[in-house]
Protein backbone atom coordinates (compact mmCIF):
# COMPACT_ATOMS: atom_id res chain seq x y z
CA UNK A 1 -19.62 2.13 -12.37
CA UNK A 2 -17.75 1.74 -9.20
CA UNK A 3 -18.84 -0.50 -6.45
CA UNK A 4 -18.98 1.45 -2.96
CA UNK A 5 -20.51 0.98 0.44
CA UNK A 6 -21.06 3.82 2.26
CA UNK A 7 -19.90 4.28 5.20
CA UNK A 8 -21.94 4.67 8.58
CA UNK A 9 -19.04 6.18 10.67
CA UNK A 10 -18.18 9.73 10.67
CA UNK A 11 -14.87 10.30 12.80
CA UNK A 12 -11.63 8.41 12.62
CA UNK A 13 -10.39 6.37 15.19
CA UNK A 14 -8.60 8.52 17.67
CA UNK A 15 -5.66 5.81 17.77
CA UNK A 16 -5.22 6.02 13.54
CA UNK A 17 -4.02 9.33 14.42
CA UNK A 18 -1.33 9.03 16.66
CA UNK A 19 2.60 8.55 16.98
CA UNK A 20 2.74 5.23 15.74
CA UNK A 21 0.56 5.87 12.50
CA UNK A 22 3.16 8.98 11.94
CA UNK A 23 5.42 7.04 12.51
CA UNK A 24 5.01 3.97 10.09
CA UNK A 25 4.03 6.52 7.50
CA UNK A 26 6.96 8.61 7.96
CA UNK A 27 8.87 5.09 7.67
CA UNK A 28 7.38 4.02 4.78
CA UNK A 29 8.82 7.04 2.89
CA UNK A 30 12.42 6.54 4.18
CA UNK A 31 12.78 2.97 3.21
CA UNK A 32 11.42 3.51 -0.19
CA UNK A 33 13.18 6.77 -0.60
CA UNK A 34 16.67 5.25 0.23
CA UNK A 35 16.05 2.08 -2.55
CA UNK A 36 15.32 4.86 -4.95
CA UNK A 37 18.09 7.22 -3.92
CA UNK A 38 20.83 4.26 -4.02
CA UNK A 39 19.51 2.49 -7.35
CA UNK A 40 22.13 2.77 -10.25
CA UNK A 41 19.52 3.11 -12.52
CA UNK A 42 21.89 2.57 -15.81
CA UNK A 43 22.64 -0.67 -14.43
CA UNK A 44 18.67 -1.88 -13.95
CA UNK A 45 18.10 -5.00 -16.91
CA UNK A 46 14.93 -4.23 -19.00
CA UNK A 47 13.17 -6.78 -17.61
CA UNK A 48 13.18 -4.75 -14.78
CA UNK A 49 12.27 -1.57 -15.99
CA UNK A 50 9.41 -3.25 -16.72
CA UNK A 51 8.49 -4.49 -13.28
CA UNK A 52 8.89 -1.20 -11.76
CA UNK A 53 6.78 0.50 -14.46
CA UNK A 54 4.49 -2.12 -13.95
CA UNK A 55 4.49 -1.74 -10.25
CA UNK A 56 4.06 2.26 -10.37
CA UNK A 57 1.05 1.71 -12.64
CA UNK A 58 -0.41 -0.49 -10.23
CA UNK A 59 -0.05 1.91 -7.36
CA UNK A 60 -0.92 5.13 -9.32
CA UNK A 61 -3.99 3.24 -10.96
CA UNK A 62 -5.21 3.03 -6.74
CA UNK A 63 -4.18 6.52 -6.39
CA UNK A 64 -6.34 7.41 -9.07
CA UNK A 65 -9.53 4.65 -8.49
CA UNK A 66 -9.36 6.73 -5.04
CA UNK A 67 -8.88 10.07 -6.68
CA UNK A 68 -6.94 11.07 -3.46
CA UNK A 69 -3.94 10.42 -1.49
CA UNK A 70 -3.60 10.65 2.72
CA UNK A 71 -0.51 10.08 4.68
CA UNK A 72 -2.78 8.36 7.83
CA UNK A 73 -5.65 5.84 7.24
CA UNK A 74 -9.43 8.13 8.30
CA UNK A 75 -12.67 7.23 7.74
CA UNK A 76 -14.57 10.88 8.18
CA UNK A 77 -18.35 11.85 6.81
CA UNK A 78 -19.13 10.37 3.63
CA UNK A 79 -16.33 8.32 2.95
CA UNK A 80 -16.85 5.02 1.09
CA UNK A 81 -15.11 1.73 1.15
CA UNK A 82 -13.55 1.26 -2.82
CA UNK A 83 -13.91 -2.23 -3.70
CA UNK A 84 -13.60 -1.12 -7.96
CA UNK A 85 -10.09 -1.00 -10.14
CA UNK A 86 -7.13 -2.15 -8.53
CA UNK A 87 -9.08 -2.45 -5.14
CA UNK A 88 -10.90 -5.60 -7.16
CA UNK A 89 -7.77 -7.66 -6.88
CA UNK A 90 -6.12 -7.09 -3.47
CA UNK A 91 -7.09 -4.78 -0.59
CA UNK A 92 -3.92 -2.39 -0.94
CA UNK A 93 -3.23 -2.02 -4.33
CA UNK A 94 -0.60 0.96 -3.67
CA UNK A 95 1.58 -0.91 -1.25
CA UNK A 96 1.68 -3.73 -3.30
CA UNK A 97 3.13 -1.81 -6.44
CA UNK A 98 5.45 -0.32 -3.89
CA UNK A 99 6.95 -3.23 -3.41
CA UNK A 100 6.67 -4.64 -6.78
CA UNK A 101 8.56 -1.79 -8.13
CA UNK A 102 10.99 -1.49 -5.23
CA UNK A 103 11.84 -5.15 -5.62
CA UNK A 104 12.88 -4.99 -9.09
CA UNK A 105 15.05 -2.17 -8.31
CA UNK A 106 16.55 -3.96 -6.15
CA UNK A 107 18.37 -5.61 -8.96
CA UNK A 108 21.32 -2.50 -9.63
CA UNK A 109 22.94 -3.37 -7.23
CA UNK A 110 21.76 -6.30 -5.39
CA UNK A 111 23.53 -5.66 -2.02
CA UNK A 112 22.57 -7.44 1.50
CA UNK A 113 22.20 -4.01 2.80
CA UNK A 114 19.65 -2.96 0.20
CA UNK A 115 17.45 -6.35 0.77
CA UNK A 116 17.21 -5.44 4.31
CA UNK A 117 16.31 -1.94 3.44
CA UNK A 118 13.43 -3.17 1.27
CA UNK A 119 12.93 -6.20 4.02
CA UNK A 120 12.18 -3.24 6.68
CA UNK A 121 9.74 -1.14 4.10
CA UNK A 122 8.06 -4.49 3.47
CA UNK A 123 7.58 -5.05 7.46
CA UNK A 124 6.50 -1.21 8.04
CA UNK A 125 3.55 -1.72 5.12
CA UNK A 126 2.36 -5.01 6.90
CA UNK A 127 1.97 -2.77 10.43
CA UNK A 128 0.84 -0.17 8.43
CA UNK A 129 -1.78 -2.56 6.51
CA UNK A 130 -2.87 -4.40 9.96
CA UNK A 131 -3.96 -0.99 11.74
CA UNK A 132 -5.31 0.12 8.45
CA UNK A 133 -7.50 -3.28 8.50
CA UNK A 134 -8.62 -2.67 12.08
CA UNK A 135 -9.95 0.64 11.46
CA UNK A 136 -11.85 -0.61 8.41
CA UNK A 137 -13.15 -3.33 10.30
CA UNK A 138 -14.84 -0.89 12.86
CA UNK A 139 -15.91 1.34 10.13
CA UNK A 140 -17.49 -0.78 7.55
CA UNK A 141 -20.11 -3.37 8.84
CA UNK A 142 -19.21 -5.91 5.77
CA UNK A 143 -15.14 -5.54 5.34
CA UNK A 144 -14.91 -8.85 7.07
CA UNK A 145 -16.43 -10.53 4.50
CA UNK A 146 -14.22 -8.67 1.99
CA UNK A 147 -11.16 -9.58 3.69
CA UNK A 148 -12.27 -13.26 2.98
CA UNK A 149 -12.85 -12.72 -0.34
CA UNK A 150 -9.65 -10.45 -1.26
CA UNK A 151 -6.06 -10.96 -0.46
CA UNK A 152 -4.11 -8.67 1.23
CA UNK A 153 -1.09 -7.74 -1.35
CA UNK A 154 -0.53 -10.67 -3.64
CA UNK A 155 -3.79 -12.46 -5.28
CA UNK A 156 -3.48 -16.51 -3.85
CA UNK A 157 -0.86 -16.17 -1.62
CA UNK A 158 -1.38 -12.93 1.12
């Protein structure tokens, strides 16, 4: 059974909902797009094939814990805070298989101009996360006591 709290607020913040949230998400999908787009995929070592599939399953197991998918962070009527499947091990499981898989395919071809690529989608999630964090703060009376309890991306370390 999953664990939930229920939220007590029933609009989202007016400032998740403006340029800069657009903007970050609308970044978020050109920096992984262009790893994807420029990965010579025939060139990729199995070893990592398996850290992409591995970091896909990650993110699509958050997809589905949440059984829904939104381009800007909201916290509207009836919406609960997840804290089961993936969401039991860091506190954004999809942008952490993001970048799991996106760092492996990194590997065909490793090129400077690549790394940054990947360097600016990992920057753009970490905005992204931070004004994801503040609205979850304001919405959910006990997420400060979660974020001391569960790591940002990577278990032990952030």
């Amino acid at each position: 059974m999953a664990n939930h709290e229920t939220s007590k607020r029933f609009a989202p913040l007016p400032s998740q909902s403006g340029w800069t949230s657009w903007g970050l998400a609308a970044l978020h999908f050109v920096f992984a797009g262009l790893i994807v787009v420029s990965t010579r995929y025939h060139e990729l070592p199995w070893f990592a094939w398996l850290g992409v599939l591995g970091g896909m399953a990650f993110h699509l197991s958050a997809v589905w814990t949440l059984r829904t998918i939104r381009m800007l962070p909201e916290v509207g009527k009836g919406v609960q805070l997840i804290t089961s499947g993936p969401y039991r091990i860091v506190r954004h499981p999809m942008y952490a298989g993001l970048l799991f898989a996106t760092a492996f395919l990194l590997l065909a071809p490793l090129t400077t101009s690549r790394f940054l690529i990947w360097l600016a989608l990992f920057l753009d999630l970490i905005l992204k996360l931070h004004r994801e964090e503040a609205l979850m703060r304001s919405s959910f009376p006990h997420y400060d006591e979660r974020m001391n309890n569960r790591a940002r991306l990577i278990p032990g370390i952030y």
